[in-house]
Protein backbone atom coordinates (compact mmCIF):
# COMPACT_ATOMS: atom_id res chain seq x y z
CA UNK A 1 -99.32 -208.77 58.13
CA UNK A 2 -97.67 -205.25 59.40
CA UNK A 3 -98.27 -202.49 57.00
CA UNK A 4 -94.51 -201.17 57.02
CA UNK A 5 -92.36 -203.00 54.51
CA UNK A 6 -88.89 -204.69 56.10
CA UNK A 7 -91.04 -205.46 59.65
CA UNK A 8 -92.60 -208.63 58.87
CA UNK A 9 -91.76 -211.20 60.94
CA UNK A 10 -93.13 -214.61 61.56
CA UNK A 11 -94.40 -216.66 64.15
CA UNK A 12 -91.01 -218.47 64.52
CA UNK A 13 -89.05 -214.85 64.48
CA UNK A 14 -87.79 -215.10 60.61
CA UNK A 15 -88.46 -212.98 58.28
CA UNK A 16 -91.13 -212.88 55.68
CA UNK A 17 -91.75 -211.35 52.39
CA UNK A 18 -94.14 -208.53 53.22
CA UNK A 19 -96.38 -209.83 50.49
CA UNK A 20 -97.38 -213.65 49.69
CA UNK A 21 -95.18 -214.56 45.86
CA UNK A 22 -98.51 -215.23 44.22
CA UNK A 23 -99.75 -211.63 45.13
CA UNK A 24 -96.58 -210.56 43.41
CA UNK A 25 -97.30 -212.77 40.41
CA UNK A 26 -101.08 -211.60 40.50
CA UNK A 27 -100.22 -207.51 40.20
CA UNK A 28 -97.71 -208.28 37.30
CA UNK A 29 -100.54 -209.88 35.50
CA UNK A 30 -102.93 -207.65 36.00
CA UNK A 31 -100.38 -204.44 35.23
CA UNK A 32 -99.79 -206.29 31.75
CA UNK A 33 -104.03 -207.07 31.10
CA UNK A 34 -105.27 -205.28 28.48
CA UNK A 35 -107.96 -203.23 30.48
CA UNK A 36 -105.10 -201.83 32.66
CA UNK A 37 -103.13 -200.58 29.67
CA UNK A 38 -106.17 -199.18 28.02
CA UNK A 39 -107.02 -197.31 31.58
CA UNK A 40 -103.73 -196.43 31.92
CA UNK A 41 -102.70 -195.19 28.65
CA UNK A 42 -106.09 -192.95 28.92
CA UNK A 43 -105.62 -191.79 32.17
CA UNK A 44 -101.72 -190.84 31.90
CA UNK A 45 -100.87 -191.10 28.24
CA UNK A 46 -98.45 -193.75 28.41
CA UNK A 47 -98.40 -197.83 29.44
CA UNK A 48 -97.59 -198.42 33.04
CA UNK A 49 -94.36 -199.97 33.80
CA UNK A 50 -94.55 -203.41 35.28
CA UNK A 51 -91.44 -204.90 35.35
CA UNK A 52 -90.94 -203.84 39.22
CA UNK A 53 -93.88 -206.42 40.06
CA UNK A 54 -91.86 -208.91 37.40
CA UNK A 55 -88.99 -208.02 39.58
CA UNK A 56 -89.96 -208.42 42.92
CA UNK A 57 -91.89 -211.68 41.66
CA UNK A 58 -88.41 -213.03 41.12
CA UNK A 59 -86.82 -211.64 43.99
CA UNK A 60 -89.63 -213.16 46.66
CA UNK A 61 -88.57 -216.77 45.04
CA UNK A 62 -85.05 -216.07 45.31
CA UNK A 63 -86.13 -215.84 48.84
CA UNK A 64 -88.29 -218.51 49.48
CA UNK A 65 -85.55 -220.42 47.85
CA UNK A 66 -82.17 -219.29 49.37
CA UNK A 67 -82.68 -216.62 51.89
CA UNK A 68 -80.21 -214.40 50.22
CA UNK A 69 -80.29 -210.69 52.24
CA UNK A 70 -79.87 -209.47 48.29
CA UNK A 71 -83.33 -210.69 47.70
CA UNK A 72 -84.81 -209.43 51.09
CA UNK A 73 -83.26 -206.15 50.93
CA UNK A 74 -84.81 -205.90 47.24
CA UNK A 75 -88.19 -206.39 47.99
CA UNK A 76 -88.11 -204.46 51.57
CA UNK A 77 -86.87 -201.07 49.21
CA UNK A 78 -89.40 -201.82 46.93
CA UNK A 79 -92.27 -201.98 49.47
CA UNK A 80 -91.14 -199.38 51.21
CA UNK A 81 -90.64 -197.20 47.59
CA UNK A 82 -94.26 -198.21 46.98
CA UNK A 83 -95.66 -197.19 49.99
CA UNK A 84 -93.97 -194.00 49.10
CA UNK A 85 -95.55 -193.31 46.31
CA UNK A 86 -98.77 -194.17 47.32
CA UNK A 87 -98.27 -191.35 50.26
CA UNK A 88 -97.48 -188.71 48.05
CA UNK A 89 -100.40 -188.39 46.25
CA UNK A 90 -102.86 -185.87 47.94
CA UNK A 91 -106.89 -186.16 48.14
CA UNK A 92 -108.77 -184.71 44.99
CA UNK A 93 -111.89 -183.92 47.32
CA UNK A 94 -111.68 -181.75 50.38
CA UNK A 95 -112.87 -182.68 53.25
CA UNK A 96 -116.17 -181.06 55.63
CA UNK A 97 -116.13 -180.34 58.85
CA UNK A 98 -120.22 -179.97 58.82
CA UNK A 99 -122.79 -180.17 56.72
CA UNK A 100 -123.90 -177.55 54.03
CA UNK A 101 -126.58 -175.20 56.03
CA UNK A 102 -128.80 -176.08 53.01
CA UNK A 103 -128.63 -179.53 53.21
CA UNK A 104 -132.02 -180.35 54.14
CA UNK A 105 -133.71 -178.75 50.97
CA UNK A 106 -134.29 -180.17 48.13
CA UNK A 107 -131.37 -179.81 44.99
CA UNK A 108 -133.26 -177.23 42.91
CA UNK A 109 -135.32 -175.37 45.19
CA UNK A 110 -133.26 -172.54 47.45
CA UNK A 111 -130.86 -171.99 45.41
CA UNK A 112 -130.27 -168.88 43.25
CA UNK A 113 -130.71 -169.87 39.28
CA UNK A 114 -127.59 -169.49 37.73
């Protein structure tokens, strides 16, 4: 599968949903389980909205049934708004470029008492 939404194309040259229905199906349940609300009413303070994997569930068998461009242009936005998203979020941990110089001793010896 090609990682950029609205590019995937199939061995015969038509296009394809960038993800398989079921995978669609499978991230709506899972956004509506119970753990995931829990998690994600802790983490952010409010439920997660799911109905965009409801949505795109419908729209991938609108286009397994019919073909309609309306469908494919749906879900190629909405893969392409996802991946998006997921860019925009920056790294919580910065990265090394070497070792600490300490890095051989062990974790309470060498190191001032605080």
């Amino acid at each position: 599968r090609s990682s950029i939404a609205g590019s995937s194309m199939a061995a015969d040259g038509s296009w394809r949903s960038p993800r398989a229905c079921d995978d669609y199906w499978s991230e709506w349940k899972h956004c509506r389980s119970l753990k995931n609300l829990f998690h994600n009413y802790y983490t952010y303070g409010e439920a997660p909205s799911c109905e965009q994997w409801k949505a795109d569930y419908s729209m991938c068998r609108q286009w397994e049934k019919t073909t309609s461009t309306e469908a494919k242009e749906a879900l190629q936005q909405s893969e392409k708004k996802r991946l998006l998203e997921k860019q925009k979020h920056v790294s919580v941990w910065n990265s090394r470029k070497n070792p600490p110089t300490d890095w051989y001793l062990p974790l309470d010896q060498g190191k001032p008492k605080q």
